[in-house]
C-alpha atoms as a PDB file:
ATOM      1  CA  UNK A   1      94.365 110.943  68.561  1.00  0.00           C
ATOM      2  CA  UNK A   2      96.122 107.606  69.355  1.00  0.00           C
ATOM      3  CA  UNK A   3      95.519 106.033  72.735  1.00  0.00           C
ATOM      4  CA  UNK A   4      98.695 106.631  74.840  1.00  0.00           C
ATOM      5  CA  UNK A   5     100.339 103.774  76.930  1.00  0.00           C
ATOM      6  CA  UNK A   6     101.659 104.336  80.535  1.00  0.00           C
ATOM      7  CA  UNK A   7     104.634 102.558  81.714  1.00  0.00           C
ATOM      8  CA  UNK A   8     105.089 102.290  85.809  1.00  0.00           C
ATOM      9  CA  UNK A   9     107.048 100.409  88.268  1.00  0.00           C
ATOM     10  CA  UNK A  10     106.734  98.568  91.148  1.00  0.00           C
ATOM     11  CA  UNK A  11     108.305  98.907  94.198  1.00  0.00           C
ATOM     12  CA  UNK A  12     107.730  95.467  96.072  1.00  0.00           C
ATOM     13  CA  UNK A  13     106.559  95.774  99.643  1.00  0.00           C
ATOM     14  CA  UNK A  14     103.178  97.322 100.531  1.00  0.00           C
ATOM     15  CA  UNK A  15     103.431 100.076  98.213  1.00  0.00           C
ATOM     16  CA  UNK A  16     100.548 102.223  95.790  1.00  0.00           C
ATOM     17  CA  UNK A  17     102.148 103.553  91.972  1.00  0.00           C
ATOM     18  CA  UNK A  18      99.633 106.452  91.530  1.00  0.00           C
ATOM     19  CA  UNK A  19      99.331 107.203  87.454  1.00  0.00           C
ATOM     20  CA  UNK A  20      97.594 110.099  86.458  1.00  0.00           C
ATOM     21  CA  UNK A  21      96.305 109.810  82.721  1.00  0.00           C
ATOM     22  CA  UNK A  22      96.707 112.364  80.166  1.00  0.00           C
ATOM     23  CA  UNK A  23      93.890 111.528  77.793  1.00  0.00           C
ATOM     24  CA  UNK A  24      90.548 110.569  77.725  1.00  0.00           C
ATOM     25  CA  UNK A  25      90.224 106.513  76.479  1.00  0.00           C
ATOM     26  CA  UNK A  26      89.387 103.175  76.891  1.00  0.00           C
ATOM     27  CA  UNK A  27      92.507 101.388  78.790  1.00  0.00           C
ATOM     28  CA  UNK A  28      92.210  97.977  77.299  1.00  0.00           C
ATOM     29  CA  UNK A  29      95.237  95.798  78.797  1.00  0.00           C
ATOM     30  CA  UNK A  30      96.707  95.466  82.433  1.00  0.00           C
ATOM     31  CA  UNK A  31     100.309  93.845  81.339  1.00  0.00           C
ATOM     32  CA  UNK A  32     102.727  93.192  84.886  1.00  0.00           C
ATOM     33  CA  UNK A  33     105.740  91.525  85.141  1.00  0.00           C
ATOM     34  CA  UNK A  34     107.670  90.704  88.261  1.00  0.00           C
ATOM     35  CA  UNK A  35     110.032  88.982  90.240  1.00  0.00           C
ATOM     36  CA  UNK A  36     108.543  86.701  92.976  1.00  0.00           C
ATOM     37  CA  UNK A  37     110.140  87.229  95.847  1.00  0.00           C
ATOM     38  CA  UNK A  38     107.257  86.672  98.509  1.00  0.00           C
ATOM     39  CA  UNK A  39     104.042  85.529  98.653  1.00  0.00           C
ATOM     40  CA  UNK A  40     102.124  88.837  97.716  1.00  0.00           C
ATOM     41  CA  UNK A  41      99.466  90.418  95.084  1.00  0.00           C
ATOM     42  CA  UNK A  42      99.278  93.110  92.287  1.00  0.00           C
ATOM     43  CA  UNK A  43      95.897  94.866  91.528  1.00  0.00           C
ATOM     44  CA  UNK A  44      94.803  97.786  89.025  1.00  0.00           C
ATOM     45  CA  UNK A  45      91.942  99.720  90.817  1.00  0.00           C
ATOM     46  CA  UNK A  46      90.748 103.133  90.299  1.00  0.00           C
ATOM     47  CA  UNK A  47      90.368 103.220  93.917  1.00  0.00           C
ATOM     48  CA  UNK A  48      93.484 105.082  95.559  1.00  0.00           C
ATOM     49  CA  UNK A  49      93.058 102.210  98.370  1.00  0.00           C
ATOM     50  CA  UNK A  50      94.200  99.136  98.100  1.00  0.00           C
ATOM     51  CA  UNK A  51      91.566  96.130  98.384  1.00  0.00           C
ATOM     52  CA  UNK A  52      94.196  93.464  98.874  1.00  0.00           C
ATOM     53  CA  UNK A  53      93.270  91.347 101.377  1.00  0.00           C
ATOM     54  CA  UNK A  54      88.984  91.473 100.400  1.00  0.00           C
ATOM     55  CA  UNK A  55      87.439  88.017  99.105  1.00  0.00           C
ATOM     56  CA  UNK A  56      85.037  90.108  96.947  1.00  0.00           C
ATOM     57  CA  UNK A  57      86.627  93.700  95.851  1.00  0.00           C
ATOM     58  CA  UNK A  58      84.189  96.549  94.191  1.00  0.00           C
ATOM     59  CA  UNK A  59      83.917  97.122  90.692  1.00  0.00           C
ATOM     60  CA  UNK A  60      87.101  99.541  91.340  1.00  0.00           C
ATOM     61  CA  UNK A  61      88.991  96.846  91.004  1.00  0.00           C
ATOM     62  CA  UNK A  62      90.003  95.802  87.328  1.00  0.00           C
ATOM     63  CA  UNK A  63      92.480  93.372  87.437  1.00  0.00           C
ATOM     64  CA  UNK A  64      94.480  91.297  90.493  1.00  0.00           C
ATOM     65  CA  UNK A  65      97.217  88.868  90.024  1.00  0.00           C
ATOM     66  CA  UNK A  66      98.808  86.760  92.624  1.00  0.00           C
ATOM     67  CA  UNK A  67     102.633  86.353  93.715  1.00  0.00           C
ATOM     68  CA  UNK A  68     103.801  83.609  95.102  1.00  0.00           C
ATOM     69  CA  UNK A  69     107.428  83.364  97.014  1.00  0.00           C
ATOM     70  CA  UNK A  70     110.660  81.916  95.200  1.00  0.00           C
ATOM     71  CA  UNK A  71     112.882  84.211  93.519  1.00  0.00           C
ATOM     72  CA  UNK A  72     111.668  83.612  89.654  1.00  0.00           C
ATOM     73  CA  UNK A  73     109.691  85.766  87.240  1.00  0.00           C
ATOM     74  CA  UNK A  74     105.882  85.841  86.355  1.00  0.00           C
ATOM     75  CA  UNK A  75     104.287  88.191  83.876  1.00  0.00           C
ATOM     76  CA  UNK A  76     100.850  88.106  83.026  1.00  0.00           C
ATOM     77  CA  UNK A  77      98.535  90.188  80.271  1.00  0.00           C
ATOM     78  CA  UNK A  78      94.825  90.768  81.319  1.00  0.00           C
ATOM     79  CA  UNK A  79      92.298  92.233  79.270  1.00  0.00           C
ATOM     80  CA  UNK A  80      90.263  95.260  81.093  1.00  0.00           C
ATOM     81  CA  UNK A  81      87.906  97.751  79.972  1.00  0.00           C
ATOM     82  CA  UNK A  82      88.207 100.887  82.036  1.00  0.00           C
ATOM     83  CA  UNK A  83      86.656 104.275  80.281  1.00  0.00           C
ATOM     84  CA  UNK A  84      89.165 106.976  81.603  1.00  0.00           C
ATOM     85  CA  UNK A  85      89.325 110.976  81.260  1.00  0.00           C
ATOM     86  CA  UNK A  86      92.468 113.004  81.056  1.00  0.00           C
ATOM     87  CA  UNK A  87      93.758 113.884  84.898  1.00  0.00           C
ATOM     88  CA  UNK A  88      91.688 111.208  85.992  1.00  0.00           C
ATOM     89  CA  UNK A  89      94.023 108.675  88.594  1.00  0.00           C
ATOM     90  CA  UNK A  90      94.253 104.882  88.916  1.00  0.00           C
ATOM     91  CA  UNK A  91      96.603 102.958  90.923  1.00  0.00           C
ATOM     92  CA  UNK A  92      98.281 100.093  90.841  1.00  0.00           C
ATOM     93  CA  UNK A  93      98.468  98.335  94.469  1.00  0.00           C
ATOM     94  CA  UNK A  94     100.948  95.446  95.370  1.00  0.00           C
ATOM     95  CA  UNK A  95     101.998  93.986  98.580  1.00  0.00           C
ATOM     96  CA  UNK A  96     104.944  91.291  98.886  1.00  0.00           C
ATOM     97  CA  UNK A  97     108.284  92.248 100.294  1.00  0.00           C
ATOM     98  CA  UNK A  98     110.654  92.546  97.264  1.00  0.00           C
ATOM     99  CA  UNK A  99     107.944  91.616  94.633  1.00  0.00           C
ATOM    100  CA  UNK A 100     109.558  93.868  92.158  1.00  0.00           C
ATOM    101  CA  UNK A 101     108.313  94.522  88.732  1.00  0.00           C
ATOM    102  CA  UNK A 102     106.837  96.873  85.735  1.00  0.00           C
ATOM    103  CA  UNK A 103     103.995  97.276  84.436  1.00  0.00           C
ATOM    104  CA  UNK A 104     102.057  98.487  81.140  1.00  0.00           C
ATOM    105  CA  UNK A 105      98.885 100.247  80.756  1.00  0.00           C
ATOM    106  CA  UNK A 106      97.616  99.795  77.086  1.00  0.00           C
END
């Protein structure tokens, strides 16, 4: 069975994007995209809360990415390594008021 991608997006604000996986693999790329529009961060965790904020986050979280304020686009791909099951959650975390964006799962 081929490893399945999930697609999300982001809502910009403080806001969580709960994905609930369908099969059991290895999720090998966190790829976000978004539209700075305030200072702000994006993080992957398989923690349902957010660790924004903590100088040193637990091993929950797999990838963070940083947003800063002025109205133009960033994307970034980061490699991960994050055995999953099928039903099993992660969540994708952002804070930044209008920090739109998607993201990709891989």
């Amino acid at each position: 069975m081929a490893a399945r991608s999930y697609i999300g997006d982001i809502a910009g604000g403080t806001a969580t994007v709960t994905v609930q996986l369908q099969a059991t693999q290895t999720l090998k790329e966190f790829a976000v995209s978004w539209v700075n529009a305030a200072a702000g961060k994006i993080e992957l965790s398989m923690s349902s809360s957010s660790q924004i904020g903590t100088a040193q986050p637990d091993s929950n979280v797999l990838a963070r990415v940083s947003c800063s304020a002025g109205a133009n686009t960033a994307s970034m791909t980061l490699p991960i390594r994050a055995p999953v099951k099928a039903f099993q959650n992660i969540y994708v975390h952002c804070t930044g008021t209008g920090n739109l964006g998607t993201f990709v799962l891989n």
